[in-house]
C-alpha atoms as a PDB file:
ATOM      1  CA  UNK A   1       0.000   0.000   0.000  1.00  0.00           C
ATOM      2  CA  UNK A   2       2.768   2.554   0.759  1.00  0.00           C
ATOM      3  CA  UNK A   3       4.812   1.777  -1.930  1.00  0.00           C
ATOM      4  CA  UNK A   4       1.421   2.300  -4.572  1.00  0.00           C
ATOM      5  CA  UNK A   5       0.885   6.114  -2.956  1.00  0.00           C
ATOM      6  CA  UNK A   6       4.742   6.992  -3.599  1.00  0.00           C
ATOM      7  CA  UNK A   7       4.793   5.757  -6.642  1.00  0.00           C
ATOM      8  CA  UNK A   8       1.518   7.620  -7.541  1.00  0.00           C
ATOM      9  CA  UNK A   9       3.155  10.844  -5.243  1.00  0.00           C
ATOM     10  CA  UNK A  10       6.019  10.746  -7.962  1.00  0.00           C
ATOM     11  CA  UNK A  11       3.683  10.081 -10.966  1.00  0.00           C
ATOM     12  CA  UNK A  12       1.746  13.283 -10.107  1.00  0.00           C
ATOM     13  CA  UNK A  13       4.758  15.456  -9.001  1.00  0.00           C
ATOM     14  CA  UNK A  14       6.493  14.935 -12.401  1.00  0.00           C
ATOM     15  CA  UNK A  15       2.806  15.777 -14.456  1.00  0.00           C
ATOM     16  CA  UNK A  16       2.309  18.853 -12.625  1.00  0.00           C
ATOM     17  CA  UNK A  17       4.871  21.211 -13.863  1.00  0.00           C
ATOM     18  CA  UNK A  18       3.144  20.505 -17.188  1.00  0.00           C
ATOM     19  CA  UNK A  19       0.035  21.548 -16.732  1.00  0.00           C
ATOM     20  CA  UNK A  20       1.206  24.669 -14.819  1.00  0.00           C
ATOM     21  CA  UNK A  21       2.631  25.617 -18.178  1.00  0.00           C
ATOM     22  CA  UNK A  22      -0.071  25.240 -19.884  1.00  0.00           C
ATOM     23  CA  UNK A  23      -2.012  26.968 -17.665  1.00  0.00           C
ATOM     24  CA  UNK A  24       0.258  29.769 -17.991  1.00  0.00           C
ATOM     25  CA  UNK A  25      -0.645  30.479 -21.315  1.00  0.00           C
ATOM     26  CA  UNK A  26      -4.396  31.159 -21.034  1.00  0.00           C
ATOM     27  CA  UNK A  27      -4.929  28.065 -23.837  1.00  0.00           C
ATOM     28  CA  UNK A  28      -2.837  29.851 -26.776  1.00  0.00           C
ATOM     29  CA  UNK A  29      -0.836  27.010 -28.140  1.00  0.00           C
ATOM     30  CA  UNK A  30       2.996  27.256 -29.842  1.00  0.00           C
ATOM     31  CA  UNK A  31       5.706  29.815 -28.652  1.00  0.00           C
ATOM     32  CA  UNK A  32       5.500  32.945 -26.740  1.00  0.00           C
ATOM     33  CA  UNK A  33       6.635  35.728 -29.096  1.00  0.00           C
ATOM     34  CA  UNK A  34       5.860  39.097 -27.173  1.00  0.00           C
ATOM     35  CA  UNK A  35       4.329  40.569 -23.806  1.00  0.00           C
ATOM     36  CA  UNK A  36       3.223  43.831 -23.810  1.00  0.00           C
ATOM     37  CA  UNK A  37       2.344  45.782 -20.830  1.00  0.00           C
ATOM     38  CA  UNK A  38       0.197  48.027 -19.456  1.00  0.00           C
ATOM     39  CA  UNK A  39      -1.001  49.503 -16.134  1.00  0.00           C
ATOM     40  CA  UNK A  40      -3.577  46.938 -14.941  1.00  0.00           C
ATOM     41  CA  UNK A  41      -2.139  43.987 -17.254  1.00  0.00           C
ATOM     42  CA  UNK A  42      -0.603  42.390 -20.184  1.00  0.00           C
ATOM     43  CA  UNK A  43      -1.199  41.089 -23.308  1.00  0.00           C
ATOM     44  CA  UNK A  44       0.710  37.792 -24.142  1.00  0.00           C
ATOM     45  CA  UNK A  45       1.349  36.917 -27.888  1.00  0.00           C
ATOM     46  CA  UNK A  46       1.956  33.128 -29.124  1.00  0.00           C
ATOM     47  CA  UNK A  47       2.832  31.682 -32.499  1.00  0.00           C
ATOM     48  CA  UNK A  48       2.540  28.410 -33.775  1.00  0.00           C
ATOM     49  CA  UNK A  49       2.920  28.100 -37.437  1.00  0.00           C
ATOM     50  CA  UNK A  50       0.977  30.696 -39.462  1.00  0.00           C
ATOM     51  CA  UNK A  51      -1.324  31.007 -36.457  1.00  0.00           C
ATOM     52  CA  UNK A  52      -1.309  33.678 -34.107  1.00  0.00           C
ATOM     53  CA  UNK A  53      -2.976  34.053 -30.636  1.00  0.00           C
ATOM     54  CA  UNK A  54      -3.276  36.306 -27.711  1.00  0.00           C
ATOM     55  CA  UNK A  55      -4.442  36.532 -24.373  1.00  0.00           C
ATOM     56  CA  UNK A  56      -4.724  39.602 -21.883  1.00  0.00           C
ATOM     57  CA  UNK A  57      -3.905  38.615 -18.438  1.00  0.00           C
ATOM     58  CA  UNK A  58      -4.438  41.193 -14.892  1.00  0.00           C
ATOM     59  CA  UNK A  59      -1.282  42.142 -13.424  1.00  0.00           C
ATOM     60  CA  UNK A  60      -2.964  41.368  -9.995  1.00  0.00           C
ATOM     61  CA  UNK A  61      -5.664  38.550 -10.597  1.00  0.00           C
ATOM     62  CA  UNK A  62      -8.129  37.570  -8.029  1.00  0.00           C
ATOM     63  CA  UNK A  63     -11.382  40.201  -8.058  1.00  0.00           C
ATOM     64  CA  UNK A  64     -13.307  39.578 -11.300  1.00  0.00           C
ATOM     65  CA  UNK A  65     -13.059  42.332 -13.964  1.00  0.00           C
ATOM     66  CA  UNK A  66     -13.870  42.265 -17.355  1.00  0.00           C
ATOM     67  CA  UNK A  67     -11.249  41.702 -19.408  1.00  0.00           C
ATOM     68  CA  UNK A  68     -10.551  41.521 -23.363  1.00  0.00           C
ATOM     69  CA  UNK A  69      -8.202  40.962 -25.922  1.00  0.00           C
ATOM     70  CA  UNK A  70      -8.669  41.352 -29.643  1.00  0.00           C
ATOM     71  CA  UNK A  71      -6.277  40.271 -32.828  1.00  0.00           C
ATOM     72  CA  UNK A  72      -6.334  41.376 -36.275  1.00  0.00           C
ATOM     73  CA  UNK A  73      -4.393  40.274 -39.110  1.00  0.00           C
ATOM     74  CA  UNK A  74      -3.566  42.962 -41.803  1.00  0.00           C
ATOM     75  CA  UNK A  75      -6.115  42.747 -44.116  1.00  0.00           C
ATOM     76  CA  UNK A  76      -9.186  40.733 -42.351  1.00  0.00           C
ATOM     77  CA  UNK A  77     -11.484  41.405 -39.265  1.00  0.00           C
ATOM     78  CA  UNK A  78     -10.530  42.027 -36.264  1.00  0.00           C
ATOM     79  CA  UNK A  79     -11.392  38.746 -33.692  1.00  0.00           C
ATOM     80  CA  UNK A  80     -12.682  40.449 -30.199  1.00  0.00           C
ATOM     81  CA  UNK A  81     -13.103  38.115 -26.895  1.00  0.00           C
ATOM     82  CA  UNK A  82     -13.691  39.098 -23.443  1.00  0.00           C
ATOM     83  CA  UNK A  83     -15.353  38.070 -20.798  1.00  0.00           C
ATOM     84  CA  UNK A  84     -15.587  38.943 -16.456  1.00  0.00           C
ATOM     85  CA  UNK A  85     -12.541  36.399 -14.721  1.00  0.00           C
ATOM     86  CA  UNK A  86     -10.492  36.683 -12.291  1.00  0.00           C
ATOM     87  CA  UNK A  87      -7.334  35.851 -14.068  1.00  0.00           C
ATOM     88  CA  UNK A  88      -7.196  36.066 -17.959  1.00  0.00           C
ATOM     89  CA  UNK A  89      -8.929  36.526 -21.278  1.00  0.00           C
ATOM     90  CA  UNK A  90      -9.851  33.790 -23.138  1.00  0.00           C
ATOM     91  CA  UNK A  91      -7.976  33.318 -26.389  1.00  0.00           C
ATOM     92  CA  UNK A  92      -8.195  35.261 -29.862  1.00  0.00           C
ATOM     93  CA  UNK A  93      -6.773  33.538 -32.636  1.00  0.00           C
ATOM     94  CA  UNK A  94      -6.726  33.506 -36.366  1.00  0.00           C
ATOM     95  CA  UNK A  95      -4.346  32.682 -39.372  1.00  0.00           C
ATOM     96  CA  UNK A  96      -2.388  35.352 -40.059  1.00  0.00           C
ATOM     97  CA  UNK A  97       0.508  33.592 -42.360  1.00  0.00           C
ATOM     98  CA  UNK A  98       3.201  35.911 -42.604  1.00  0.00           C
ATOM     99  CA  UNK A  99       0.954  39.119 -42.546  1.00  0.00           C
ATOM    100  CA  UNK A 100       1.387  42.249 -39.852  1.00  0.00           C
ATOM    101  CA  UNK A 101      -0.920  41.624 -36.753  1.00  0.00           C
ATOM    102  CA  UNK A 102      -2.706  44.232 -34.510  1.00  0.00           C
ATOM    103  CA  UNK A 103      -3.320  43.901 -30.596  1.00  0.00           C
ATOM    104  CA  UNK A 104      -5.276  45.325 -28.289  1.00  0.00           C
ATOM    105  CA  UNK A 105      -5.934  44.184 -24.553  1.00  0.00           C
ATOM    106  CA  UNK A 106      -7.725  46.049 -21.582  1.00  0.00           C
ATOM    107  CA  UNK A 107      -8.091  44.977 -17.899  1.00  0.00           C
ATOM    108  CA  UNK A 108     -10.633  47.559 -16.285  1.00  0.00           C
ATOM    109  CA  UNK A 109      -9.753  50.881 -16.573  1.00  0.00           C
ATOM    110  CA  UNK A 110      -6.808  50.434 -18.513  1.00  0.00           C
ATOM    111  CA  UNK A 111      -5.870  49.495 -21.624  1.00  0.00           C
ATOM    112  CA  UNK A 112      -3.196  48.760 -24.832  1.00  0.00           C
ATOM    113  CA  UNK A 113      -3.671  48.907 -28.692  1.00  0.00           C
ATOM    114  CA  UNK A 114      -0.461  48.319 -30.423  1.00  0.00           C
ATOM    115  CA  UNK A 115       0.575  49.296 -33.741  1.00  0.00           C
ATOM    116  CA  UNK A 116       0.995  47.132 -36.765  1.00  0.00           C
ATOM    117  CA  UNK A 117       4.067  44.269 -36.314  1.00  0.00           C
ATOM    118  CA  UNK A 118       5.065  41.051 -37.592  1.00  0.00           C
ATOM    119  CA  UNK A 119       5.628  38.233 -35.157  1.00  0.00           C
END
């Protein structure tokens, strides 16, 4: 019996740091390009092929706010999401290719928009 809850201990120990990462990214897939911040948050960037996807995390998470996050590629519409959390966004994403991409996040009272860029 002991030797079945350490070896399920040490199963679960080495599958957690896993799912913290994924976690971490709000449920954007590929490689974490760019942060950009701003006074009650951030706005996280991935990339995973020609597919680009953000997420606007609070800088202090906890009370539910409204939050948003919306990504345009040069060219096509602009893909808005928000919704009232306590931590994050959910995630915009859309196939940009190799196309310039537009952000914008905002976290209560404040807010970013970037300009055009390429990731």
């Amino acid at each position: 019996m002991g030797l079945i809850l350490l070896i399920v201990s040490c199963l679960l120990a080495v599958a957690s740091p896993g799912s913290a990462q994924a976690a971490s990214s709000g449920g954007c897939a590929g490689r974490k390009v760019r942060t950009l911040p701003f006074s009650t948050g951030s706005v996280q960037v991935y990339r995973d092929g020609g597919y680009v996807c953000a997420v606007t995390v609070q800088k202090h998470p906890g009370a539910k706010r409204l939050i948003s996050v919306s990504l345009q590629a040069r060219g096509l519409r602009a893909v808005p999401k928000s919704r009232r959390d306590a931590r994050s966004s959910p995630p915009a994403r859309v196939y940009a290719g190799h196309r310039y991409v537009r952000v914008t996040g905002a976290v209560a009272g404040g807010s970013y928009r970037s300009a055009w860029f390429r990731c």
